[in-house]
C-alpha atoms as a PDB file:
ATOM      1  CA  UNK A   1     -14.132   4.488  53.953  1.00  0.00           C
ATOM      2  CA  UNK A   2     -16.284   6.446  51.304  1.00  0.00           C
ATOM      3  CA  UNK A   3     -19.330   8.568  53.022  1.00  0.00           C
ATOM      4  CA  UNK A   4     -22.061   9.047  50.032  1.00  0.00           C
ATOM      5  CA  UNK A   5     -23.011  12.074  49.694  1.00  0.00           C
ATOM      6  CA  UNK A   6     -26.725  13.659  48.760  1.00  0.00           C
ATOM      7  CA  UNK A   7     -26.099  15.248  45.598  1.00  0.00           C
ATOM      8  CA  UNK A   8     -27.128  18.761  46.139  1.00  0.00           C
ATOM      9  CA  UNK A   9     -27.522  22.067  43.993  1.00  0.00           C
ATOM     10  CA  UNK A  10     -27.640  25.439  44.333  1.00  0.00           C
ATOM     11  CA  UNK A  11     -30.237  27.335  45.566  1.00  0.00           C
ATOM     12  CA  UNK A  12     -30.465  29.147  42.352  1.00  0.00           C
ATOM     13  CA  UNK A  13     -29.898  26.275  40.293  1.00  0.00           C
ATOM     14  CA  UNK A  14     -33.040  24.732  41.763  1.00  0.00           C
ATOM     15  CA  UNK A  15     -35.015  28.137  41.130  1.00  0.00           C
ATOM     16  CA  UNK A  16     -33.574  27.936  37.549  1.00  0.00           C
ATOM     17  CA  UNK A  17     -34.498  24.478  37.199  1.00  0.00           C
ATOM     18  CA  UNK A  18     -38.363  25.659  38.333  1.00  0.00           C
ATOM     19  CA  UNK A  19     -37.948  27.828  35.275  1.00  0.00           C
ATOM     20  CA  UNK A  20     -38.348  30.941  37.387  1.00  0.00           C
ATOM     21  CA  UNK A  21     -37.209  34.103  37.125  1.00  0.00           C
ATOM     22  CA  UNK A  22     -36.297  35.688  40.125  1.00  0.00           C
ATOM     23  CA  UNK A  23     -38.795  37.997  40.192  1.00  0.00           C
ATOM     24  CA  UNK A  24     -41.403  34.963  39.865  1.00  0.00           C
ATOM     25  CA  UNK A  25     -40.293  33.394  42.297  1.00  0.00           C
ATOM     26  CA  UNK A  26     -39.843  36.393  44.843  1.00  0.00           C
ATOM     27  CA  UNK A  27     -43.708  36.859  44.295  1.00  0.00           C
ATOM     28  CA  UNK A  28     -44.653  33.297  44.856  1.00  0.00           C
ATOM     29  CA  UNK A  29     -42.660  33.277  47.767  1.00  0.00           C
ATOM     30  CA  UNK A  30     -43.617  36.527  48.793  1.00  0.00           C
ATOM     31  CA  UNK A  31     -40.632  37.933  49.804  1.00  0.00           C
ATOM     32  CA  UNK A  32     -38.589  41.061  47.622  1.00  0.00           C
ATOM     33  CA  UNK A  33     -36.224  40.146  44.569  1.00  0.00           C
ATOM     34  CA  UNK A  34     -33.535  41.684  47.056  1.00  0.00           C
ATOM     35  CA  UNK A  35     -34.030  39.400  50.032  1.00  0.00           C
ATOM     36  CA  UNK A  36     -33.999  36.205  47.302  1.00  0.00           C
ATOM     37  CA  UNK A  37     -30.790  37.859  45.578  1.00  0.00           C
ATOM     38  CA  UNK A  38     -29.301  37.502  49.173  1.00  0.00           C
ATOM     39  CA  UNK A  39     -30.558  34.054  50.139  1.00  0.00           C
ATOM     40  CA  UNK A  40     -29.360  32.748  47.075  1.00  0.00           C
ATOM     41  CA  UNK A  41     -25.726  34.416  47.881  1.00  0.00           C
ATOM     42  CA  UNK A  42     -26.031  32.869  51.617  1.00  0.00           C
ATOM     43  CA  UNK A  43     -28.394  30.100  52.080  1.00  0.00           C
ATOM     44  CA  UNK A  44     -27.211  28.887  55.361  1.00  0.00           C
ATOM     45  CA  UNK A  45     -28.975  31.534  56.975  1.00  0.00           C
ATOM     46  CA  UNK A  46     -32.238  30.403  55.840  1.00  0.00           C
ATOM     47  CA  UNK A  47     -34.880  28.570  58.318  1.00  0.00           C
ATOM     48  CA  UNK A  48     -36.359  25.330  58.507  1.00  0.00           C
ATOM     49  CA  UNK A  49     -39.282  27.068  57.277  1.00  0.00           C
ATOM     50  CA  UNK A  50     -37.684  29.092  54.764  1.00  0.00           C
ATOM     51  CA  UNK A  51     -36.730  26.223  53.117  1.00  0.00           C
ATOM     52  CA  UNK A  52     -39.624  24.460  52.988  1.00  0.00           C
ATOM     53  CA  UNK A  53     -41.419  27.169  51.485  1.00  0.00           C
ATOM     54  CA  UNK A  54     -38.514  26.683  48.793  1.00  0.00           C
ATOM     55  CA  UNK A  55     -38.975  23.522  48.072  1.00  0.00           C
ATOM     56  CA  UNK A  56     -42.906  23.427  47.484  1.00  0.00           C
ATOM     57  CA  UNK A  57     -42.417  26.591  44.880  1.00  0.00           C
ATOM     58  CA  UNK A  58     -39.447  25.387  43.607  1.00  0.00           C
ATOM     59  CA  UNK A  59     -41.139  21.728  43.083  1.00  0.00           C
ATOM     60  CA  UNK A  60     -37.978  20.331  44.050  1.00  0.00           C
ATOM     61  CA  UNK A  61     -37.057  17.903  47.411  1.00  0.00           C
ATOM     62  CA  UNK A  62     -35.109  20.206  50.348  1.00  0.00           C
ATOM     63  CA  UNK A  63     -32.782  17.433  50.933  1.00  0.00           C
ATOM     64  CA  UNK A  64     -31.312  17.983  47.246  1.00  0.00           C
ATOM     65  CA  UNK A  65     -31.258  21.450  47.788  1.00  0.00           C
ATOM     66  CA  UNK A  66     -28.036  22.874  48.910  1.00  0.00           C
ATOM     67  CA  UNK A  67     -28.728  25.327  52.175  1.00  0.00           C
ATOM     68  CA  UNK A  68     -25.091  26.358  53.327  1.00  0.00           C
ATOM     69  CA  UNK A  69     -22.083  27.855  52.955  1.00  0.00           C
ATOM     70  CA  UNK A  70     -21.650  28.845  49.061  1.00  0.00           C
ATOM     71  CA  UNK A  71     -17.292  27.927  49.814  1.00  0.00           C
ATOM     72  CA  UNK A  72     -18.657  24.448  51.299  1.00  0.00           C
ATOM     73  CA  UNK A  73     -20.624  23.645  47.623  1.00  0.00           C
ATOM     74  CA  UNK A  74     -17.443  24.715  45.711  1.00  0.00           C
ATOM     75  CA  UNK A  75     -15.004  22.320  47.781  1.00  0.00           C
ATOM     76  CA  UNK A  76     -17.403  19.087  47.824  1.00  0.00           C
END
């Protein structure tokens, strides 16, 4: 049996795809270039709330927004 899949991308990618840089979208989140560098390396940390907060800057649906394990995007 086949199990369809959301297609998802990257946390970056969907910053990228908001044609921000990341220090535009640090300040519209309001959080440090550093602390996006790192949620962009590890998104499965993030909170509900962080990544809602993603989605409205980023202009972009959380459900197509990948928010896990960077090895579990490169397998799928």
């Amino acid at each position: 049996m086949t199990v369809n899949k959301i297609p998802q991308i990257s946390l970056k990618a969907a910053r990228v795809n908001a044609n921000l840089t990341l220090a535009q979208a640090a300040k519209n989140l309001e959080i440090s270039v550093s602390t996006l560098i790192k949620w962009e390396k590890n998104p499965g940390n993030l909170t509900p709330n962080q990544q809602l907060k993603l989605s409205k800057v980023y202009e972009f649906p959380s459900d197509f927004i990948f928010f896990g394990n960077e090895l579990e995007l490169k397998s799928s």
